[in-house]
Protein backbone atom coordinates (compact mmCIF):
# COMPACT_ATOMS: atom_id res chain seq x y z
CA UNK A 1 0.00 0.00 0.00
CA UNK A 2 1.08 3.71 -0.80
CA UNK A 3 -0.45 4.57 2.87
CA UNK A 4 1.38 3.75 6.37
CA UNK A 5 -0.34 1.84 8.48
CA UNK A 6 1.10 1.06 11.77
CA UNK A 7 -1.25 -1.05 12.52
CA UNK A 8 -0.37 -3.29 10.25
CA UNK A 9 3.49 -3.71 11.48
CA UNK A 10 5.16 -5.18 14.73
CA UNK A 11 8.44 -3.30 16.23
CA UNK A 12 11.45 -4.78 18.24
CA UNK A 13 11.85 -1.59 20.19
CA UNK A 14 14.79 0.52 19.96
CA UNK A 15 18.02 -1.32 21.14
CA UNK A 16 16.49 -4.53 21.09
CA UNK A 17 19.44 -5.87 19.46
CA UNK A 18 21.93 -4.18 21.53
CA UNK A 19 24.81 -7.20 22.48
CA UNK A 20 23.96 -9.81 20.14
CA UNK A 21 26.72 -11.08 17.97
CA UNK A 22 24.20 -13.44 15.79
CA UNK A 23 20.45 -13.34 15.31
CA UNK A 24 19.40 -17.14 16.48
CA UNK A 25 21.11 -16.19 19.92
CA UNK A 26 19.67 -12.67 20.33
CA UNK A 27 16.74 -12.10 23.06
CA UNK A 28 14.87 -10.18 20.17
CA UNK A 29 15.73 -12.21 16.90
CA UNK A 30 14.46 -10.77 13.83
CA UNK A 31 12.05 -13.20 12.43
CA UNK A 32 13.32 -14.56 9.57
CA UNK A 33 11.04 -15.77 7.12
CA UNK A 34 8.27 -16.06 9.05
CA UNK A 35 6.19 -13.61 7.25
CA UNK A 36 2.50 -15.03 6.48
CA UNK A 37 1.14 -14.81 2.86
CA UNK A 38 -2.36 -13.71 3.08
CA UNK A 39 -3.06 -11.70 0.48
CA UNK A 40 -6.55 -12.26 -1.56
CA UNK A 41 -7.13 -12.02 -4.59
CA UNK A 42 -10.59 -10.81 -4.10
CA UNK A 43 -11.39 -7.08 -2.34
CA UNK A 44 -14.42 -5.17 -1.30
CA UNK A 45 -14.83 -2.04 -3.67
CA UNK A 46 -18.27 -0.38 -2.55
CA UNK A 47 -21.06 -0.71 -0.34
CA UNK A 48 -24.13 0.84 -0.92
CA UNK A 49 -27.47 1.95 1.40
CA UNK A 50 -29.94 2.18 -1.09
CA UNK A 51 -32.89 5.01 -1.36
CA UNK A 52 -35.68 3.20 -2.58
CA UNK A 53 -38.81 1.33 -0.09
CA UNK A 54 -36.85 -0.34 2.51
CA UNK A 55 -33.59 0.77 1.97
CA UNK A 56 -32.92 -1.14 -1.01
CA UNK A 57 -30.72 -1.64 -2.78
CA UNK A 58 -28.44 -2.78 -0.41
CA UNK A 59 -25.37 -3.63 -2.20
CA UNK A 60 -21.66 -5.45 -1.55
CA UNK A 61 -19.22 -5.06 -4.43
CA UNK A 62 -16.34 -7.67 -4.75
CA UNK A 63 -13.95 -7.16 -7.19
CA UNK A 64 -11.29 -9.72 -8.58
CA UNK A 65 -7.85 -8.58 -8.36
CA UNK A 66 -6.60 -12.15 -10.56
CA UNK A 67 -8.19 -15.46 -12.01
CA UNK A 68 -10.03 -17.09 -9.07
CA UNK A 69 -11.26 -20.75 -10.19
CA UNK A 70 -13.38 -21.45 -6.80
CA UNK A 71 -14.80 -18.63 -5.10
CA UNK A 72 -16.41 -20.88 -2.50
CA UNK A 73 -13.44 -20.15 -0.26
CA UNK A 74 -14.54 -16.67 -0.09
CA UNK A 75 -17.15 -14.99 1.89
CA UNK A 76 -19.06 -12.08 3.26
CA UNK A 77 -20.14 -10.84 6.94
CA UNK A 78 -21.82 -7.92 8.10
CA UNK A 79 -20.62 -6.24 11.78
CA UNK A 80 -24.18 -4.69 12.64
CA UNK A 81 -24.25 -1.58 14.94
CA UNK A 82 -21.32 -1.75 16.38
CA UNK A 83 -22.42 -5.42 17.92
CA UNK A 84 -18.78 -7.36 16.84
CA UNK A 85 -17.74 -9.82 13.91
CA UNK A 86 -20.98 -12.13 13.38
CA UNK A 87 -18.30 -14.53 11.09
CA UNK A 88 -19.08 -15.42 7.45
CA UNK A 89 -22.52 -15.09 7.27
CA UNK A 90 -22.66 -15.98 3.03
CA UNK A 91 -20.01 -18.21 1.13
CA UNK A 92 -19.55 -17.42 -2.49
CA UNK A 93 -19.73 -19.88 -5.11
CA UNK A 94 -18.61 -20.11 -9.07
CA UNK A 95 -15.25 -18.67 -10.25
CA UNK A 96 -13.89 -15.46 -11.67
CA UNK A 97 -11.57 -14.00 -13.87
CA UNK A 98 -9.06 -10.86 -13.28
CA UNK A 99 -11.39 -7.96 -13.23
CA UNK A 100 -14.55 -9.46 -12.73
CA UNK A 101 -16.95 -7.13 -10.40
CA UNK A 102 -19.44 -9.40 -8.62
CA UNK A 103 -22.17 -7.64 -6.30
CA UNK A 104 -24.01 -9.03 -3.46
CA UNK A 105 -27.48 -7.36 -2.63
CA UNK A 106 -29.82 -8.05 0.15
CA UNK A 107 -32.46 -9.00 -2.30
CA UNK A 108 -33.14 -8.43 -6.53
CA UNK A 109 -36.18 -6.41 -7.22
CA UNK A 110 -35.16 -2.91 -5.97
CA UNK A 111 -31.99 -3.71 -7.26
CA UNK A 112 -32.60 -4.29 -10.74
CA UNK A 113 -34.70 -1.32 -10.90
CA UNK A 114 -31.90 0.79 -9.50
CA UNK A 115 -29.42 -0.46 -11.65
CA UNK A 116 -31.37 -2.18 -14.32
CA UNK A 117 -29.49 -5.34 -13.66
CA UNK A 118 -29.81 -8.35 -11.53
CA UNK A 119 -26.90 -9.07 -8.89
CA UNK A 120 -24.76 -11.35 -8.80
CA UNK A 121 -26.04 -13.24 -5.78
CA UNK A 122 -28.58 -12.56 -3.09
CA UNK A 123 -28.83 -13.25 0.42
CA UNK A 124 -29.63 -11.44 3.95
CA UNK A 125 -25.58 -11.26 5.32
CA UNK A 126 -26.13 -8.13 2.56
CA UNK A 127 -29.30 -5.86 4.68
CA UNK A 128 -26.33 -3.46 5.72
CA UNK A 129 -27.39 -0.18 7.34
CA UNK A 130 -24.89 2.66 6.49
CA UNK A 131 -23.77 2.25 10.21
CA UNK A 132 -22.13 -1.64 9.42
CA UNK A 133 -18.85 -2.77 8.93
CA UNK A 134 -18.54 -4.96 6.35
CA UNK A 135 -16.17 -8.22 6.35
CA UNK A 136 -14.34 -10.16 3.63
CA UNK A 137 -13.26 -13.38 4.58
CA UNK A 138 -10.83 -16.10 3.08
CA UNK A 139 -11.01 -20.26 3.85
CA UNK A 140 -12.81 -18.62 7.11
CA UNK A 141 -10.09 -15.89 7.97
CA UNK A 142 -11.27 -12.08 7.43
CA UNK A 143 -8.88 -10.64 4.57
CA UNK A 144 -10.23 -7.06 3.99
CA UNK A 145 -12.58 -4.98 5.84
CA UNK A 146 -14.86 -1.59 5.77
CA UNK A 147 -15.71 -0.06 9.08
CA UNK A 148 -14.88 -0.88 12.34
CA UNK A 149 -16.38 -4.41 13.61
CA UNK A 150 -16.79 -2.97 17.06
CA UNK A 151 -17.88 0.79 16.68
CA UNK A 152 -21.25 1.81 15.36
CA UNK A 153 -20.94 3.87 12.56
CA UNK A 154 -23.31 6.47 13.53
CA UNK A 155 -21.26 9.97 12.98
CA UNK A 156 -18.13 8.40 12.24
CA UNK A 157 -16.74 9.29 9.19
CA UNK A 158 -17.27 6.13 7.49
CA UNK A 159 -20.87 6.94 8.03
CA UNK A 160 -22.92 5.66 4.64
CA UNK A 161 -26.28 6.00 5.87
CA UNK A 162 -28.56 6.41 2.47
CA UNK A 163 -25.21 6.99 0.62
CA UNK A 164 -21.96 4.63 -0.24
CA UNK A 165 -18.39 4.30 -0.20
CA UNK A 166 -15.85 3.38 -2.91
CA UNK A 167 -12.00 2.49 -2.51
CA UNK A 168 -9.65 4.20 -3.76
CA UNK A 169 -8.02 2.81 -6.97
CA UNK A 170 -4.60 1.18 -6.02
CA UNK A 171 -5.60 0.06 -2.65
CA UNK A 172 -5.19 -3.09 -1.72
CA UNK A 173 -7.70 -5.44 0.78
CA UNK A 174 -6.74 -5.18 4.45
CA UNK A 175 -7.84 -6.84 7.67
CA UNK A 176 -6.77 -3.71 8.85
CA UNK A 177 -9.61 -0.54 8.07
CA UNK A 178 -7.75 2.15 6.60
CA UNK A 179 -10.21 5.47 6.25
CA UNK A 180 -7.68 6.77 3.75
CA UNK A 181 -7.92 4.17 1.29
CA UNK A 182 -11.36 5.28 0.57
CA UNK A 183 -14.08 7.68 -0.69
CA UNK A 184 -17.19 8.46 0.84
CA UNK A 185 -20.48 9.85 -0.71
CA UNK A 186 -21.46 11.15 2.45
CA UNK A 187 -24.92 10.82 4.60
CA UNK A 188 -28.22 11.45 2.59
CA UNK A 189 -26.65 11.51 -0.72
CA UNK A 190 -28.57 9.25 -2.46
CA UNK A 191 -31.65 10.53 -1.25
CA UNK A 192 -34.96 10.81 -3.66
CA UNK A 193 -32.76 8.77 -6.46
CA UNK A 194 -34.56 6.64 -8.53
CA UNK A 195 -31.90 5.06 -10.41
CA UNK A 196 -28.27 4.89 -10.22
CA UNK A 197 -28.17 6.29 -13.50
CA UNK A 198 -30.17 9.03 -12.76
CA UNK A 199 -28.73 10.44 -9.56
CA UNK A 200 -26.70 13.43 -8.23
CA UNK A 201 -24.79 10.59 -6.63
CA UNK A 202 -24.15 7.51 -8.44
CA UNK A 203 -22.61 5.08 -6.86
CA UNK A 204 -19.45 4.41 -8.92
CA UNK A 205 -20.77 0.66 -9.93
């Protein structure tokens, strides 16, 4: 990522080191080859907290970052209200290719009129409120996140209430929530729109 995140990095300390004359006999070794791999090839690009009856749409975009031939070892979770990670509430299934955007809504009707198309899947882990984090997760582990699991969104400035939020282009998918790496319509935008198409502001599908 082109943004610091400390959160995302363990330190030794200064003069941790201090007296060792090899690593595999110092007190605070540097560890060696034990970095972890976790990187997915699959990221959350937008969420959406739809105007229409309801709420709807209600809308979880997924976009492919490479060729992924089973997406059953991905799935989605929603952090309601500040409550804590409920887990993978929806496993994905088929396969993509590099580039593919799939989106996940909480149910088809009031999506395909807002966007005059169907989504990609359906199911309730999407009825997200604009005050819900929203969690990716990988063979069970969470891989990228929006919002904080454990803080209601409610006048934070992830708010999305009846509005969205799109990552910025370049970012990568984090376990870690980085406000920076994204772009926010803010409260009420989306407010008396129709259609995607046809409002002051569209959510950048």
């Amino acid at each position: 990522s082109s943004t610091f995140d400390i959160n995302e990095w363990t330190f030794s300390g200064t003069n941790a080191v201090d007296g060792c004359t090899t690593n595999s006999e110092c007190g605070s070794p540097f560890p060696f080859n034990s970095f972890a791999v976790t990187a997915s090839n699959l990221i959350i690009t937008g969420v959406l907290d739809g105007p229409l009856s309801g709420g709807v749409p209600k809308l979880i975009e997924l976009c492919a970052l490479a060729d992924i031939s089973d997406l059953s070892i991905y799935g989605i979770g929603s952090a309601n209200n500040g409550g804590g990670t409920d887990g993978e509430e929806f496993s994905l299934s088929g396969s993509a290719v590099a580039g593919d955007c799939l989106t996940v809504a909480s149910e088809s009707a009031g999506f395909t009129t807002y966007f005059g198309e169907a989504p990609t899947f359906t199911t309730s882990a999407a009825s997200i409120n604009g005050d819900d984090a929203v969690e990716l997760f990988q063979n069970g582990e969470v891989v990228d996140v929006l919002g904080y699991q454990n803080v209601d969104g409610t006048g934070q400035g992830w708010e999305y209430l009846d509005g969205w939020a799109y990552r910025n282009s370049g970012s990568l998918p984090s376990s870690t929530f980085d406000i920076n790496k994204w772009t926010f319509s803010g409260t009420n935008a989306v407010d008396s729109c129709t259609t995607n198409s046809g409002c002051g502001s569209p959510f950048p599908f």
